[in-house]
Protein backbone atom coordinates (compact mmCIF):
# COMPACT_ATOMS: atom_id res chain seq x y z
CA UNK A 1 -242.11 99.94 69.19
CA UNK A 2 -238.93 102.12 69.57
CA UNK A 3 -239.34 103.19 73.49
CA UNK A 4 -235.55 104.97 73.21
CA UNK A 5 -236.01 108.27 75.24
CA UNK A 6 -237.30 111.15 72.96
CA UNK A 7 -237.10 113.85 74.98
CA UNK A 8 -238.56 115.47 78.11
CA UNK A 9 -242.06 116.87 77.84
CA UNK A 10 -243.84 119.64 79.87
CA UNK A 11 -247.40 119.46 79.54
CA UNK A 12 -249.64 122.45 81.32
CA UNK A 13 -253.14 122.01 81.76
CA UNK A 14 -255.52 122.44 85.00
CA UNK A 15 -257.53 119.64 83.78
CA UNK A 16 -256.29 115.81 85.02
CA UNK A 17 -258.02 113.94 82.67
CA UNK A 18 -256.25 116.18 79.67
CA UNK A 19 -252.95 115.67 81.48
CA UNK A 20 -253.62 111.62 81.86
CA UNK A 21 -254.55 111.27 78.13
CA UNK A 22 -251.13 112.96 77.01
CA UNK A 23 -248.96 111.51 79.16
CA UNK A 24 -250.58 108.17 78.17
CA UNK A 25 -250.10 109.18 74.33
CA UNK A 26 -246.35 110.70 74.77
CA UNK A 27 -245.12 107.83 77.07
CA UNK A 28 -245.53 104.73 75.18
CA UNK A 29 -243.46 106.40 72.59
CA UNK A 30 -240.47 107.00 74.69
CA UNK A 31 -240.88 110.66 75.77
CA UNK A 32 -240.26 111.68 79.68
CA UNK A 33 -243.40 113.70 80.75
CA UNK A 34 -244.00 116.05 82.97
CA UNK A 35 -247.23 117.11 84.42
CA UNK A 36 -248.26 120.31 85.49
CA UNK A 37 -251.94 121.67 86.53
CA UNK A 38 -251.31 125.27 86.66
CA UNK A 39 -249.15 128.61 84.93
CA UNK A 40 -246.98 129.63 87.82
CA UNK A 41 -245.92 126.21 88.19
CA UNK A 42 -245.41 125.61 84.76
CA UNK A 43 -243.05 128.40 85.44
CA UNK A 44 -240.97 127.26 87.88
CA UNK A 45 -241.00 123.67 86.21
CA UNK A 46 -239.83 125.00 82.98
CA UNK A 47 -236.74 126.75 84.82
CA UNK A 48 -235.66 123.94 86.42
CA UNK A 49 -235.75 120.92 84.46
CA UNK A 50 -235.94 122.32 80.78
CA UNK A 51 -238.05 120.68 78.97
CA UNK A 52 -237.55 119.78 74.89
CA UNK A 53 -241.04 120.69 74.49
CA UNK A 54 -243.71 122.76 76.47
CA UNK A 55 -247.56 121.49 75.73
CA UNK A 56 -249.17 124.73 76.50
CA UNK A 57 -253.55 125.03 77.08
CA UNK A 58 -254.39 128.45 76.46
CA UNK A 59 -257.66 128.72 79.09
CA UNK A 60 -255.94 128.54 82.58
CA UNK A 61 -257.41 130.46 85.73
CA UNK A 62 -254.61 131.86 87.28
CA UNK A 63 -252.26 132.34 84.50
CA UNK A 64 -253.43 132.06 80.93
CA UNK A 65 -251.30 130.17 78.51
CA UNK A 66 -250.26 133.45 76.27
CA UNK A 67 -249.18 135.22 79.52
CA UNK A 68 -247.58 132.18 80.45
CA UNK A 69 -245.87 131.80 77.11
CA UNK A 70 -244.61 135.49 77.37
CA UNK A 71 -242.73 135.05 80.71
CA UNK A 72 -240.97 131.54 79.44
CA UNK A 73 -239.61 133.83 76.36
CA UNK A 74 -239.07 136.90 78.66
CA UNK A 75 -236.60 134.79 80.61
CA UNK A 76 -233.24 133.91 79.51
CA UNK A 77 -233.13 130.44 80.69
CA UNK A 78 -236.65 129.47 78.97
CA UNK A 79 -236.41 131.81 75.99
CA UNK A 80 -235.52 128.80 73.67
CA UNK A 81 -238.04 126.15 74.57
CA UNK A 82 -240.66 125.65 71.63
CA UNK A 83 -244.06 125.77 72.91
CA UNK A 84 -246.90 124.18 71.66
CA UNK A 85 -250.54 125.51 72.16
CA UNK A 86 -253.73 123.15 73.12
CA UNK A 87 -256.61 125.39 72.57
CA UNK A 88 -260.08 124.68 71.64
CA UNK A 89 -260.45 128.42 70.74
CA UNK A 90 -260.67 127.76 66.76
CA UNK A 91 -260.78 131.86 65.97
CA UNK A 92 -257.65 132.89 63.74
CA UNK A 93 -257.10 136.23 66.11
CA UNK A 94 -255.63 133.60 69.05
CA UNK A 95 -253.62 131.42 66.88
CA UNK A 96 -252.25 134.74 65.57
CA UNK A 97 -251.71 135.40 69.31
CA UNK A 98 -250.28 132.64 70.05
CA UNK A 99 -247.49 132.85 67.27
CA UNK A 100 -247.17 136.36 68.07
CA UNK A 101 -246.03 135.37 72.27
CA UNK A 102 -243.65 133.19 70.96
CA UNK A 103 -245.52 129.67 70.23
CA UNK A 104 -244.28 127.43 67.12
CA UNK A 105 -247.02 125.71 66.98
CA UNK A 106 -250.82 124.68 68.20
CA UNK A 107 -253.20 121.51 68.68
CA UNK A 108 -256.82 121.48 68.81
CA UNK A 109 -259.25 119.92 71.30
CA UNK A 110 -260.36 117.87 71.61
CA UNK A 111 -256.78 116.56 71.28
CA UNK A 112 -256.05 113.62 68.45
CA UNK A 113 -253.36 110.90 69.89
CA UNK A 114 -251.73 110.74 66.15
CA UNK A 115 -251.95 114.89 65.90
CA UNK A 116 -250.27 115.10 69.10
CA UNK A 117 -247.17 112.30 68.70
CA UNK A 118 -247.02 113.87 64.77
CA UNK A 119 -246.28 117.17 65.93
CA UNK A 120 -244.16 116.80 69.63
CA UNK A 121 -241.87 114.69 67.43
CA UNK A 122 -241.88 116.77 64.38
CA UNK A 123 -241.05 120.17 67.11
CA UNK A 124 -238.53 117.97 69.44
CA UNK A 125 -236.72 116.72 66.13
CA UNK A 126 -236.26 119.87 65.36
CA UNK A 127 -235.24 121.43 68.63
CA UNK A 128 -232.80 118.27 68.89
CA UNK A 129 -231.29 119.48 65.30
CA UNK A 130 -231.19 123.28 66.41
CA UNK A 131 -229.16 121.89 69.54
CA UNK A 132 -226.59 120.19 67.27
CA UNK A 133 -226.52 123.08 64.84
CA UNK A 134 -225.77 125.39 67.94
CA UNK A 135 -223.07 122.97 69.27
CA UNK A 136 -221.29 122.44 65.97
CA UNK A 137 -221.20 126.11 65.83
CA UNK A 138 -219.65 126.38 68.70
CA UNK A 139 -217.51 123.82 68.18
CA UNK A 140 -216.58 125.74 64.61
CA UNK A 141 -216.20 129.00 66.63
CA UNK A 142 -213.62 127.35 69.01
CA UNK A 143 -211.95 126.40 65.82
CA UNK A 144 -211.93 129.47 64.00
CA UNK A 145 -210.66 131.16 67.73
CA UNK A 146 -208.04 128.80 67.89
CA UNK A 147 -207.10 128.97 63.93
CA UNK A 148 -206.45 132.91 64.83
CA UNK A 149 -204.45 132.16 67.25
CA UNK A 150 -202.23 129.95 65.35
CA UNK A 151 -202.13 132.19 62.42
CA UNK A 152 -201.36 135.17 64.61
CA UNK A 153 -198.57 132.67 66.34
CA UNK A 154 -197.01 131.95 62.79
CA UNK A 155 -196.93 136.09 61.80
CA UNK A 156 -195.05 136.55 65.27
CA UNK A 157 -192.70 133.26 64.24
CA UNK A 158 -192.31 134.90 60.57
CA UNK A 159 -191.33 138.34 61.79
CA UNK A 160 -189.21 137.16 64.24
CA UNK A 161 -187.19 134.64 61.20
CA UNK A 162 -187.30 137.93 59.07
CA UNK A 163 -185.88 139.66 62.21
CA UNK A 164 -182.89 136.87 62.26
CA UNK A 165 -182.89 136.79 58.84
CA UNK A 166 -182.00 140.55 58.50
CA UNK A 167 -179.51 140.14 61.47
CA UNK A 168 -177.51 137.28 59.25
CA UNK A 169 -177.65 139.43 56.32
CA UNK A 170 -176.08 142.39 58.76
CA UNK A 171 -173.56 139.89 60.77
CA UNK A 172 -172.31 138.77 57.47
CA UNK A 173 -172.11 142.43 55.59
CA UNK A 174 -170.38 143.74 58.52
CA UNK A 175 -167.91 140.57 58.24
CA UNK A 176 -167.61 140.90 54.57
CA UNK A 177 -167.70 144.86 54.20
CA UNK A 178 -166.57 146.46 57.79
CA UNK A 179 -164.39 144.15 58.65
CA UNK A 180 -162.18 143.55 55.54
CA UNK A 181 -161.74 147.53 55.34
CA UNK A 182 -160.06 147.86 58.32
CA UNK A 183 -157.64 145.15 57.96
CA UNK A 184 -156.66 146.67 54.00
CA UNK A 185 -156.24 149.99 55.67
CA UNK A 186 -153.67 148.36 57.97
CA UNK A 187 -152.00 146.09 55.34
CA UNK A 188 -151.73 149.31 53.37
CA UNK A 189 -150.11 151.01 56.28
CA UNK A 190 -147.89 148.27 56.85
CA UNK A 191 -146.61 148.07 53.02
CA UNK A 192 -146.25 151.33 53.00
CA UNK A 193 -143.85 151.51 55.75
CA UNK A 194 -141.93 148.15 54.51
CA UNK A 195 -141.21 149.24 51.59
CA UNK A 196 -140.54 153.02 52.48
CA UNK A 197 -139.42 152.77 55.62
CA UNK A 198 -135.71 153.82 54.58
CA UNK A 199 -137.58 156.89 52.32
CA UNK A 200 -139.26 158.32 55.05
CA UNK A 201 -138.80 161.26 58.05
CA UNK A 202 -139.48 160.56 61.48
CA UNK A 203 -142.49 163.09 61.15
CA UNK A 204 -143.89 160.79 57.96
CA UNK A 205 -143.36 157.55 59.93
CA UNK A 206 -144.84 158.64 63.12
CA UNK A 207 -148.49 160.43 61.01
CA UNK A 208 -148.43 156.91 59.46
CA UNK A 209 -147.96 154.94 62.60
CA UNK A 210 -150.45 156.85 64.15
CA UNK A 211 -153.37 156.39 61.46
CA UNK A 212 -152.08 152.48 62.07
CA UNK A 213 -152.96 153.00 65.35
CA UNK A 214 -156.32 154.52 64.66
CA UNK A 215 -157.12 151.84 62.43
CA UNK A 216 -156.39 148.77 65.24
CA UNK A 217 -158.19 150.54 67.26
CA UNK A 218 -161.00 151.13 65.18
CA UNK A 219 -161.00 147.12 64.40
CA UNK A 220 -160.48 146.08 67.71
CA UNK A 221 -163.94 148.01 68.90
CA UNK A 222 -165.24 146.43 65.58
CA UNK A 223 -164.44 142.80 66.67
CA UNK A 224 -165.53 143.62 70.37
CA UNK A 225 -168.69 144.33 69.49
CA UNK A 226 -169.42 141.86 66.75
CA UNK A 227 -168.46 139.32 69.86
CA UNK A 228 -170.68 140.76 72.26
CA UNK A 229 -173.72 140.99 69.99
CA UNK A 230 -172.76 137.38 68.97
CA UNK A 231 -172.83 136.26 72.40
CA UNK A 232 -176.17 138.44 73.04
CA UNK A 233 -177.72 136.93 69.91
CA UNK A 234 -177.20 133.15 71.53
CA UNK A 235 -178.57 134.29 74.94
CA UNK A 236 -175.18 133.54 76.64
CA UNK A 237 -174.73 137.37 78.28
CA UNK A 238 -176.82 137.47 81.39
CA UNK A 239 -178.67 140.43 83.08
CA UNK A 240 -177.97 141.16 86.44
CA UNK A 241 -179.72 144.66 87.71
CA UNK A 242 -178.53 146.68 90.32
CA UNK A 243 -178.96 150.23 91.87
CA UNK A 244 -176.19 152.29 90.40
CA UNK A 245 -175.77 155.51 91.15
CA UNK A 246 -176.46 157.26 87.91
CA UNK A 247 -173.62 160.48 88.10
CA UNK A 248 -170.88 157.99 89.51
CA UNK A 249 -171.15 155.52 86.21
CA UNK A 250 -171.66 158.62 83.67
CA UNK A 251 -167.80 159.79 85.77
CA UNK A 252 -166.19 156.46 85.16
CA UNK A 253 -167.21 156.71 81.36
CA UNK A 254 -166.10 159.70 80.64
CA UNK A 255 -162.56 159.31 82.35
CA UNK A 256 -161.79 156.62 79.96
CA UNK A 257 -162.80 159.07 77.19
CA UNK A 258 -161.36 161.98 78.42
CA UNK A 259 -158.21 161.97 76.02
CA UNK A 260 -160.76 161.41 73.21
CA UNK A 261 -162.20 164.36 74.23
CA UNK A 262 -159.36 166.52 74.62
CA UNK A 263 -157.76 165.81 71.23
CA UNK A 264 -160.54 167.56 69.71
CA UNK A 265 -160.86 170.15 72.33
CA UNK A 266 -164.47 169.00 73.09
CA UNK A 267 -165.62 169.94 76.69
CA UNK A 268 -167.55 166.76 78.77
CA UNK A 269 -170.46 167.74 80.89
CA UNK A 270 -172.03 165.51 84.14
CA UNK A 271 -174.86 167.55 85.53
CA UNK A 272 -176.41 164.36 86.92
CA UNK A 273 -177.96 164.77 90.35
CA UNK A 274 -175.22 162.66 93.14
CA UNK A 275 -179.15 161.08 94.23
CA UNK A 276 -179.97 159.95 90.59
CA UNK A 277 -179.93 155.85 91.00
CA UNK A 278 -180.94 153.66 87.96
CA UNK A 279 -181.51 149.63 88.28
CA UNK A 280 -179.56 148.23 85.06
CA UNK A 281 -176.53 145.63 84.66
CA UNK A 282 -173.50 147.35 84.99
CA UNK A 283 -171.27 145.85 83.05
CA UNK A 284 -174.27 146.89 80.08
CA UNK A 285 -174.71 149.93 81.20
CA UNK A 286 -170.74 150.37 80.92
CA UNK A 287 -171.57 149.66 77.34
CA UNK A 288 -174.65 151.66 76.52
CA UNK A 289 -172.86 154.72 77.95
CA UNK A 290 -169.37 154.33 76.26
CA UNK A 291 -171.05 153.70 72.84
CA UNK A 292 -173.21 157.23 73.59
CA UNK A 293 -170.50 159.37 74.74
CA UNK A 294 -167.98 158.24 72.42
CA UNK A 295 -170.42 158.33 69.10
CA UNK A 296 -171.25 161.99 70.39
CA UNK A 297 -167.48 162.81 70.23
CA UNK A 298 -166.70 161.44 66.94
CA UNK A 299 -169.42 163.99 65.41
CA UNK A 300 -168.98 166.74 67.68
CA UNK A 301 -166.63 169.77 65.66
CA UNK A 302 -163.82 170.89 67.75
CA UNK A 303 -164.69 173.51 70.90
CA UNK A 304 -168.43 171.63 70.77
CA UNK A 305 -169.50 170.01 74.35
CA UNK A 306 -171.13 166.50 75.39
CA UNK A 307 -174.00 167.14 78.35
CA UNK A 308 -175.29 163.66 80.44
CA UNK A 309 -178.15 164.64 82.39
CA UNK A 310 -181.13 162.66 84.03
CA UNK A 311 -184.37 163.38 85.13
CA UNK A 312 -186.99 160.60 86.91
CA UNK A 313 -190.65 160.05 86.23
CA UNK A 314 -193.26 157.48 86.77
CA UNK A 315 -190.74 155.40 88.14
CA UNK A 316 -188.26 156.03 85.48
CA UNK A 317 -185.03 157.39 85.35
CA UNK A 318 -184.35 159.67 81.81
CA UNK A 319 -180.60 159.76 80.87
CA UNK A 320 -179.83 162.19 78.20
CA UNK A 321 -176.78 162.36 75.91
CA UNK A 322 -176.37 165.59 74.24
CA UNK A 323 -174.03 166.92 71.85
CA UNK A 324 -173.56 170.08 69.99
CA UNK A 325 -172.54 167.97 67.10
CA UNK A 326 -172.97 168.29 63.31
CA UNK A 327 -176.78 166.27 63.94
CA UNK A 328 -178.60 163.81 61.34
CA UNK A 329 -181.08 164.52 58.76
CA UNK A 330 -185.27 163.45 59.95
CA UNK A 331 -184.61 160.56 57.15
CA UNK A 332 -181.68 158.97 58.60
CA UNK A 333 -183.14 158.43 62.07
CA UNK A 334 -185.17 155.58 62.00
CA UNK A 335 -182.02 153.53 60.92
CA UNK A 336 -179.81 154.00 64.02
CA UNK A 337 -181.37 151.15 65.57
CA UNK A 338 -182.19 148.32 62.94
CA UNK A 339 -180.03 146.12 62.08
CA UNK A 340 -181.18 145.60 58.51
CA UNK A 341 -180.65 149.08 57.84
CA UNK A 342 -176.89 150.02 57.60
CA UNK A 343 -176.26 153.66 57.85
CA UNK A 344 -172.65 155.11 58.91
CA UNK A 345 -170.46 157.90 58.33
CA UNK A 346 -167.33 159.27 59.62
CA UNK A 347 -167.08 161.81 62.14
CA UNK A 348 -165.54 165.09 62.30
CA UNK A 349 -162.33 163.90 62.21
CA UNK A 350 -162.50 161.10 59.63
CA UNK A 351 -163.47 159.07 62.85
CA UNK A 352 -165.15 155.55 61.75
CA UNK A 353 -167.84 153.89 63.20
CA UNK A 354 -168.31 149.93 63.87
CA UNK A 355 -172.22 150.03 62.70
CA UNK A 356 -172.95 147.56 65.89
CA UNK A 357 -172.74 150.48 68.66
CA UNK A 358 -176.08 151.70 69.04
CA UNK A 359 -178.11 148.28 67.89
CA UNK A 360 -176.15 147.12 70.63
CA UNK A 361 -177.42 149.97 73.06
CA UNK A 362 -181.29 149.19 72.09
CA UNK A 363 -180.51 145.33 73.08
CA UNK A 364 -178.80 146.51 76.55
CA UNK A 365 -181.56 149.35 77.31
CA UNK A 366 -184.32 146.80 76.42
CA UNK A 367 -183.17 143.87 78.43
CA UNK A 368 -182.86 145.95 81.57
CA UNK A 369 -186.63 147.15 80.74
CA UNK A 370 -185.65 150.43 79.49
CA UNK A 371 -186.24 152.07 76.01
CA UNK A 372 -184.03 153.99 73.83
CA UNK A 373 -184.87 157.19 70.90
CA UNK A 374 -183.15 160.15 69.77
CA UNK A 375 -183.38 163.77 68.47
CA UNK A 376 -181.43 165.35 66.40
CA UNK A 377 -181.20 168.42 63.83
CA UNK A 378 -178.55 168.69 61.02
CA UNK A 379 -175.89 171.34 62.12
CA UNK A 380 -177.31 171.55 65.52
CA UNK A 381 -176.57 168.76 67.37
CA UNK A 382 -177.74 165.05 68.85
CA UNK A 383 -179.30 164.07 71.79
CA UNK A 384 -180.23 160.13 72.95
CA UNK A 385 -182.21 159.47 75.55
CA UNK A 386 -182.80 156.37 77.40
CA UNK A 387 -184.41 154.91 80.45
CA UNK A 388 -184.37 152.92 82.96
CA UNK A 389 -186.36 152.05 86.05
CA UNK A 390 -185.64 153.37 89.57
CA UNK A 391 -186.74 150.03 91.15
CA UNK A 392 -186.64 146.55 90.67
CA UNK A 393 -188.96 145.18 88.20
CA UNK A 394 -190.99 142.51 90.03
């Protein structure tokens, strides 16, 4: 005979001899039993060692087997034991009782040794297969958790290749298209003045050097920044914050573009309050504010005006870039920052833009745990606004 343990057994019953008979009939076929004379011990029994299988008698004096079988389901811990009723109560009303608190099953006494081994090992078989059912489920959960995960891992990795993707595409139109304009304007230029040079006035020779000039300088901001957002795009420019006083870096900007300025007669405000201090890279926020200012004069009319203020909240300190400029339609906004999304147009002056400036403005705000939008209304004017923190970010 197969003595391989079966399975733990609780039997409940307040009389020995019952209890000696099934532990006699249970044992020899491999099951662990345990013996227990009364309800509240059956209880306490059941909580602790968790039985496969509770053999329940019905007729009990302090606690009677339903009530008994009610607390066991009433309790978390006990709620999925099956228990079996021993009655000798043959009326239908307390088997229907018994199914009713929770029981899966009943014997009758006087108990039969083959009833009772047929039906503990039909009830533990199936608890057993309930067990593995619930585990494998588990297990299958776990699986399906973790398949989630992975999926949601490979949409992140697919928008971020569709993110690089797009910035290719961008790096190599700006190559291809932005780049080779500039250099025909100034081969143009240069022809032009070879092979007229001896046909032309002072006064024609010095508009035409000057548009050369505008050009190289145009290309040279064009190269600048495809470098830098080459160099950002490899991780090889480091951020470095600092407290900067906010008014003092807004000053140095606009000195450089003062002449800028004053060519179209456009009037530079700094209201920013001397205590206003930002935490950002400097050399990047060099960059983030010369890209502003300067894209603010190139569609600004003549007479207009260029206001930097700031205001902190929550930690954060607001700069604001506002022009009185010709503005941008609702439809054209959400393009200023993508890179996959190439919108320029000349200023009010024929001015051109490299189409890098303000993606590379996002990247600098962003790394120094800022954020960057605008505003603007055709024919009324511009204003950006970006952030960053008064502290350092721990």
């Amino acid at each position: 005979m197969d003595t391989t343990n079966r399975g733990v057994i609780l039997a409940v019953d307040d009389t020995p001899e019952n209890l000696g008979v099934l532990f006699d009939y249970l044992d020899q076929f491999g099951f662990t039993v345990l013996l227990v004379q009364n309800g509240v011990n059956a209880l306490k029994q059941a909580e602790e060692s968790l039985p496969d299988l509770i053999l329940l008698d019905i007729m009990m004096p302090d606690l009677n087997g339903f009530e008994v079988c009610e607390r066991l389901k009433a309790n978390e811990i006990t709620k999925d034991i099956p228990v079996i009723f021993m009655t000798a109560l043959s009326d239908t009303v307390d088997k229907v009782r018994g199914f009713a608190v929770g029981g899966v099953d009943y014997i009758t006494k006087p108990l039969q040794h083959e009833e009772v081994v047929e039906r503990v090992r039909t009830h533990t078989t199936i608890r057993r297969l309930q067990r593995e059912l619930l585990e494998k489920n588990t297990i299958l959960q776990q699986y399906v958790e973790l398949l989630a995960e992975k999926n949601t891992e490979l949409d992140e990795k697919n928008a971020q290749l569709e993110e690089v993707n797009a910035s290719k595409d961008r790096f190599f139109s700006i190559i291809s298209h932005d780049l080779r304009s500039p250099f025909v304007g100034l081969l143009g230029l240069t022809q032009l003045i070879s092979e007229e040079f001896e046909n032309y006035s002072r006064e024609k020779i010095h508009s035409i050097i000057t548009k050369l000039y505008k050009s190289t300088e145009n290309l040279y901001a064009l190269i600048e920044n495809l470098l830098t957002w080459s160099r950002l795009q490899r991780g090889m420019i480091e951020c470095h914050p600092q407290p900067i006083i906010m008014r003092t870096a807004v000053q140095r900007t606009m000195a450089v573009l003062t002449s800028n300025a004053e060519q179209k007669d456009i009037e530079l405000r700094n209201v920013i309050a001397p205590e206003a201090v930002g935490y950002m890279d400097m050399k990047m926020l060099d960059t983030v504010l010369r890209n502003l200012i300067s894209n603010a004069l190139k569609f600004t009319r003549s007479n207009g005006s260029i206001t930097v203020s700031a205001e902190e909240h929550d930690g954060m300190l607001t700069i604001a870039v506002a022009d009185t400029g010709i503005g941008l339609g609702p439809e054209h906004v959400p393009k200023l920052f993508q890179i996959d999304s190439k919108f320029t147009r000349t200023g009010t002056a024929n001015e051109r833009g490299t189409g890098l400036g303000l993606i590379l403005c996002k990247e600098f705000v962003e790394r120094n745990g800022g954020t960057i939008r605008v505003e603007s209304e055709e024919g009324v004017g511009t204003t950006f606004f970006f952030t960053a923190p008064t502290a350092p970010i721990k």
